[in-house]
Protein backbone atom coordinates (compact mmCIF):
# COMPACT_ATOMS: atom_id res chain seq x y z
CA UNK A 1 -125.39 8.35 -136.14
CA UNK A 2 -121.81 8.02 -136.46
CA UNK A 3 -120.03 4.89 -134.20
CA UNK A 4 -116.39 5.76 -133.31
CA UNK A 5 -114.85 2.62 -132.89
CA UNK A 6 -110.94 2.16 -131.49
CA UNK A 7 -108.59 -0.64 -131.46
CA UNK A 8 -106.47 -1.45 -128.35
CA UNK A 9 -102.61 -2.57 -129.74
CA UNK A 10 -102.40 -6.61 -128.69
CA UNK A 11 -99.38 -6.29 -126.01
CA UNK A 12 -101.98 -3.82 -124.07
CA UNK A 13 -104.59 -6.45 -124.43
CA UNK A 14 -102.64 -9.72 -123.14
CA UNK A 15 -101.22 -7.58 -120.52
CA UNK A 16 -104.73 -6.34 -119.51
CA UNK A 17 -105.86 -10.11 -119.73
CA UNK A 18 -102.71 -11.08 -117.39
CA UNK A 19 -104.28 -8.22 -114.62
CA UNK A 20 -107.19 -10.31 -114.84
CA UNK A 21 -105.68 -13.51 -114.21
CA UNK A 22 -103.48 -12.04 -111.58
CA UNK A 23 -106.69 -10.30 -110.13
CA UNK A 24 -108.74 -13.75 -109.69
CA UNK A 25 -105.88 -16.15 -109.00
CA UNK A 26 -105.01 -14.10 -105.81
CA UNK A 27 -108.98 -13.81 -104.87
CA UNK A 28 -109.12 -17.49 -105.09
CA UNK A 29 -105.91 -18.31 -103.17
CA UNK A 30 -107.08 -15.82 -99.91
CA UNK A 31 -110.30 -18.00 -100.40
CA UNK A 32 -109.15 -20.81 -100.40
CA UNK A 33 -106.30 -20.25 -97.03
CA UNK A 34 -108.96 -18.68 -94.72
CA UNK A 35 -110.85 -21.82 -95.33
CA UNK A 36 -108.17 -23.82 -94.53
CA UNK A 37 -107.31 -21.64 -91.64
CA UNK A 38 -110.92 -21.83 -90.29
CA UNK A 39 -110.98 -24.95 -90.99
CA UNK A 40 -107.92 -25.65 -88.38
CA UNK A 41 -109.81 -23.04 -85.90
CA UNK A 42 -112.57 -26.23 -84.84
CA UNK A 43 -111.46 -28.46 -82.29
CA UNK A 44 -112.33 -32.24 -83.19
CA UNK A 45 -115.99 -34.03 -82.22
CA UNK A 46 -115.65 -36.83 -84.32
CA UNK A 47 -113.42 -38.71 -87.62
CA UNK A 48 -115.09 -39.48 -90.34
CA UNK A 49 -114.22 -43.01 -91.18
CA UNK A 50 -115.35 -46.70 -92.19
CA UNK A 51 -113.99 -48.64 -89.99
CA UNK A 52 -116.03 -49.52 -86.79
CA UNK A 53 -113.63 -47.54 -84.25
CA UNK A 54 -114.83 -45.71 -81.13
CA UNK A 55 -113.12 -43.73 -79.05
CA UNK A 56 -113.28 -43.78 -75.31
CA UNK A 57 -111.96 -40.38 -73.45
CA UNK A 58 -112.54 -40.10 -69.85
CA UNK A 59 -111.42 -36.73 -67.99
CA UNK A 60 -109.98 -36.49 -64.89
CA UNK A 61 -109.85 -33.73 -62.26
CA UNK A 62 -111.61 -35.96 -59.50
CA UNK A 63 -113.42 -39.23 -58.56
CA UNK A 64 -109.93 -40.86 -58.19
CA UNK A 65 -111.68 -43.26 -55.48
CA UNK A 66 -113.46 -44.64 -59.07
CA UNK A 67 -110.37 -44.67 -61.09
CA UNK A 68 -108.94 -48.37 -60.08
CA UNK A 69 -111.73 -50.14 -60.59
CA UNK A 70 -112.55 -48.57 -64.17
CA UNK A 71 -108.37 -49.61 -65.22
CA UNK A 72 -109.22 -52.94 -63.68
CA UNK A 73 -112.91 -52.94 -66.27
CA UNK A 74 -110.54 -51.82 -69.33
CA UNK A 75 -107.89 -54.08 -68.06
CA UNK A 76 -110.75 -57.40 -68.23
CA UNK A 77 -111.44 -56.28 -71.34
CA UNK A 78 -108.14 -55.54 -72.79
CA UNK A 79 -109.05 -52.07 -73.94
CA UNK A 80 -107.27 -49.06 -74.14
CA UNK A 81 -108.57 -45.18 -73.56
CA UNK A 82 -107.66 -41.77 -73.72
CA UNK A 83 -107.38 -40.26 -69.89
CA UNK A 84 -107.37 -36.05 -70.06
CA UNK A 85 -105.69 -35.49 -66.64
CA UNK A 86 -105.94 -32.46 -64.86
CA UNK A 87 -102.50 -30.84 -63.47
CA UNK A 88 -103.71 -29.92 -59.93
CA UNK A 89 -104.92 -33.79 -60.09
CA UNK A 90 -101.91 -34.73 -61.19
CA UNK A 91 -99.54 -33.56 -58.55
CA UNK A 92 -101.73 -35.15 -55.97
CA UNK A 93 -102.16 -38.53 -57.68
CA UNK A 94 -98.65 -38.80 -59.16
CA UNK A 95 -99.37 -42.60 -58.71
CA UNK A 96 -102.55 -42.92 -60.20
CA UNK A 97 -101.24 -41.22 -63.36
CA UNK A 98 -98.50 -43.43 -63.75
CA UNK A 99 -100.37 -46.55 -63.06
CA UNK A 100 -102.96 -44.85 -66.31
CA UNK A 101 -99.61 -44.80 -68.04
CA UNK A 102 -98.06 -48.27 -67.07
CA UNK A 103 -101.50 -50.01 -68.21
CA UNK A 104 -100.76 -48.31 -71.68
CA UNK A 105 -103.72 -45.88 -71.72
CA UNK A 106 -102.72 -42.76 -73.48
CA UNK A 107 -102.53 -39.67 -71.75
CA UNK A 108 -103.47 -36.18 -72.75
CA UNK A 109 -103.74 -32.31 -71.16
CA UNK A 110 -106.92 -31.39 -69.51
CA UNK A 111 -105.28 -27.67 -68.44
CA UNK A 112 -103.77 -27.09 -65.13
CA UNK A 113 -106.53 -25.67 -62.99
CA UNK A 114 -110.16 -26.36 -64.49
CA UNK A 115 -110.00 -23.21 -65.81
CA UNK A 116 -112.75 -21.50 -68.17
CA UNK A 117 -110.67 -21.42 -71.22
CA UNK A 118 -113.00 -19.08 -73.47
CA UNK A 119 -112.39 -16.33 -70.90
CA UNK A 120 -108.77 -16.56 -70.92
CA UNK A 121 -106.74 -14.94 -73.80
CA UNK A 122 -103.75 -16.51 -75.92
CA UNK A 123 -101.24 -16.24 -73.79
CA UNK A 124 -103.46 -17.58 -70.51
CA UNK A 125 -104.80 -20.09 -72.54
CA UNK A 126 -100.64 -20.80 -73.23
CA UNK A 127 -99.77 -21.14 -69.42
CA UNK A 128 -102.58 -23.33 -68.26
CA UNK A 129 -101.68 -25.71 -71.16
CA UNK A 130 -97.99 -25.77 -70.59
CA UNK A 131 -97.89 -25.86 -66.81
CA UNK A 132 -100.18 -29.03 -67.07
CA UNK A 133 -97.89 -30.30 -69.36
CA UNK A 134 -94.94 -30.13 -67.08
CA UNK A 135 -96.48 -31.70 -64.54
CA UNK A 136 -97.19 -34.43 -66.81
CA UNK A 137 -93.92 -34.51 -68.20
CA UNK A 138 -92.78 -34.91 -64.49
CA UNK A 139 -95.12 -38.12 -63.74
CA UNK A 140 -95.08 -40.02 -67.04
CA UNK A 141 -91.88 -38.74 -69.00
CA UNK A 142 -93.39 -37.96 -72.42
CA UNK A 143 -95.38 -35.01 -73.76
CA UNK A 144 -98.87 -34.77 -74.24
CA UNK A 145 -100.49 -34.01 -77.64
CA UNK A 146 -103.94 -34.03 -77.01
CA UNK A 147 -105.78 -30.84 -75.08
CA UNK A 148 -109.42 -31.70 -73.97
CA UNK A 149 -110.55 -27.68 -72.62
CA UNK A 150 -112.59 -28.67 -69.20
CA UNK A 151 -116.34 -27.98 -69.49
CA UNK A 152 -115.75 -28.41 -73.56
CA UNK A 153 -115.26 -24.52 -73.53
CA UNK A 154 -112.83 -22.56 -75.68
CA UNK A 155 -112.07 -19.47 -77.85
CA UNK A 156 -110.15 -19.21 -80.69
CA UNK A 157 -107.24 -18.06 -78.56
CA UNK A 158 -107.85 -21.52 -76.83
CA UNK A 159 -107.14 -22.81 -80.18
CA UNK A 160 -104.62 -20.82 -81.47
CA UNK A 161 -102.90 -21.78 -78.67
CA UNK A 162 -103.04 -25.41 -78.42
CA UNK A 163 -101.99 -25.43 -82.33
CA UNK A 164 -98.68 -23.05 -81.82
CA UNK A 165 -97.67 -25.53 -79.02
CA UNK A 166 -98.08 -28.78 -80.98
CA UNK A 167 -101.20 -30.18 -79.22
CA UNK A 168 -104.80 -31.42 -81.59
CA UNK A 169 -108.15 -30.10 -79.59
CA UNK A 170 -110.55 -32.80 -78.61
CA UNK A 171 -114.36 -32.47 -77.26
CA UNK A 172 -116.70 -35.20 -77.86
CA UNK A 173 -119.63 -36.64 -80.27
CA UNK A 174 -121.97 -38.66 -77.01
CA UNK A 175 -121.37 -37.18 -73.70
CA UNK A 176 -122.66 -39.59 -71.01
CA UNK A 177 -123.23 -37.02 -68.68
CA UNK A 178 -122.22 -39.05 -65.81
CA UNK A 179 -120.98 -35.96 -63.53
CA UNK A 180 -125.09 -35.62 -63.23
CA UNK A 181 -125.46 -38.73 -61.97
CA UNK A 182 -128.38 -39.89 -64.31
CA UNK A 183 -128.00 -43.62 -63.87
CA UNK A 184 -126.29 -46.96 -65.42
CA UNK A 185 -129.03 -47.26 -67.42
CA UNK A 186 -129.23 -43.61 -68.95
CA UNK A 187 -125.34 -43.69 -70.29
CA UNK A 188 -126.05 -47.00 -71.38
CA UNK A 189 -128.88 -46.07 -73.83
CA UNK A 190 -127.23 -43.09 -74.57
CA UNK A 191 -123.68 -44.71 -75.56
CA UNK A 192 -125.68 -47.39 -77.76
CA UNK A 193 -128.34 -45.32 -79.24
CA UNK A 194 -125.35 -43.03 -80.57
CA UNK A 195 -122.95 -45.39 -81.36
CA UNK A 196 -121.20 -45.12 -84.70
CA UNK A 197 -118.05 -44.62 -86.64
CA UNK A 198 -115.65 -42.28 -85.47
CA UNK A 199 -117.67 -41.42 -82.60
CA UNK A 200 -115.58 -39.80 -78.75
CA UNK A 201 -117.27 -40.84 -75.80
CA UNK A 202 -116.91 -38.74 -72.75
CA UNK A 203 -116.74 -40.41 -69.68
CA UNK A 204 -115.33 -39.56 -66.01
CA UNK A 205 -114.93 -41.44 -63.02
CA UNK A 206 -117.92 -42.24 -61.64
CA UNK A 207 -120.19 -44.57 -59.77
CA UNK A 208 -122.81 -44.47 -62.92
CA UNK A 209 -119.79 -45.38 -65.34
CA UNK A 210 -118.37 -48.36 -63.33
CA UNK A 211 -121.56 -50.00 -63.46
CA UNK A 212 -122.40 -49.05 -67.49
CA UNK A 213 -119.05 -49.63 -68.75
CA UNK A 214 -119.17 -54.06 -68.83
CA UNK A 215 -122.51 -53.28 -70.37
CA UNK A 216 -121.58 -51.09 -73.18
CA UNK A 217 -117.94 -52.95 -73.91
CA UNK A 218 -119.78 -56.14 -74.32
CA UNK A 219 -122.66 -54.31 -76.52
CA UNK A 220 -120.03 -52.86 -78.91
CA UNK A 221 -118.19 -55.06 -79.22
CA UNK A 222 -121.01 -57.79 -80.19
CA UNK A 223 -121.85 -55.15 -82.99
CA UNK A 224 -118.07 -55.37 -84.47
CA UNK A 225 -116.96 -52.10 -83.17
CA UNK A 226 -112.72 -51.70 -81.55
CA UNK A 227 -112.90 -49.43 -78.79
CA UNK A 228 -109.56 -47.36 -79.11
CA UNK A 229 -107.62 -44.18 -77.45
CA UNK A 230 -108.38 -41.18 -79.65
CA UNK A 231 -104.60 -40.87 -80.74
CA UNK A 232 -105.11 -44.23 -82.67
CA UNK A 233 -108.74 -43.02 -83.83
CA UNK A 234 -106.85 -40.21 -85.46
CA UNK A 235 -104.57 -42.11 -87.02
């Protein structure tokens, strides 16, 4: 049997090795941008870190009858949070918001209305960011950065949008649960049992919290931890 062999001239085969290169370098680059770009879709639960820092959020669209004695708890204990205010709450607590501010707490966007922010598209999800964000422009006199989406809901559009207009997304890592009433002793357990590095607790103004917060300050801080706002957890 006869073999018919050929020979390809060398400038076809290093330009035929170049389409190659050219072929896989571009594969890996798209690979490697929609990671990072899904990467930046995911709202942050937690930091990965060493050092013993927990974050303390508490979100606010009611129980502003709680609100003076939890400043006056974090006040005692010379501890600073991160308050997501609401912008309907806002305009009817102007005062409340800027005594949050005056104590040094840092303040971020909860949305204007409570609104459901997985059903709303980009340019919803744009309006009920921004229109809080006036308000709280009005109040305090600085922007917000943070967005915490009420009820921990979004979409990507929630998060496309939050990104295009400068803000970081926040949920949480230990939710205390306290809007279901479950006790002191329940959100104390709960904070404790789940305490670690780089860990957001959500809280909100309730009866429940008042009486768990001394207990859990004086818990984590006995076990070395620095209870921070999340801006400072970020950084």
């Amino acid at each position: 049997m006869k073999v018919i062999s050929f020979s390809i001239p060398r400038y076809f085969s290093k330009i035929i090795l170049l389409i190659i290169f050219i072929t896989l370098w571009t594969v890996i680059k798209t690979e490697v941008f929609w990671y990072k770009d899904t990467e930046t879709l995911n709202p942050i639960y937690e930091l990965n870190t060493e050092k013993k820092m927990i974050a303390f959020t508490c979100n606010v669209a009611w129980g502003n009858e709680y609100l003076p004695k939890m400043l006056e708890i974090f006040d005692k204990n010379k501890i600073k949070i991160t308050f997501f205010i609401e912008g309907r709450w806002a305009e009817k607590y102007p005062e409340l918001v800027k005594e949050i501010k005056e104590k040094g707490h840092e303040i971020g966007n909860h949305g204007y209305s409570h609104a459901h922010h997985a059903k709303l598209n980009l340019m919803e999800n744009k309006k009920e960011i921004e229109k809080c964000e006036q308000v709280l422009i009005k109040v305090t006199g600085e922007k917000t950065k943070l967005f915490a989406p009420p009820y921990g809901e979004f979409s990507k559009d929630t998060i496309k949008a939050a990104e295009e207009m400068g803000y970081k997304v926040i949920l949480w890592s230990i939710d205390t649960i306290d809007w279901k009433n479950p006790g002191a002793n329940y959100i104390i357990n709960k904070v404790l049992k789940n305490a670690n590095n780089g860990k957001i607790v959500l809280m909100h103004p309730t009866k429940d919290i008042l009486e768990a917060l001394p207990v859990i300050i004086e818990n984590l801080k006995s076990k070395g931890f620095l209870i921070v706002p999340v801006g400072e957890l970020l950084e």
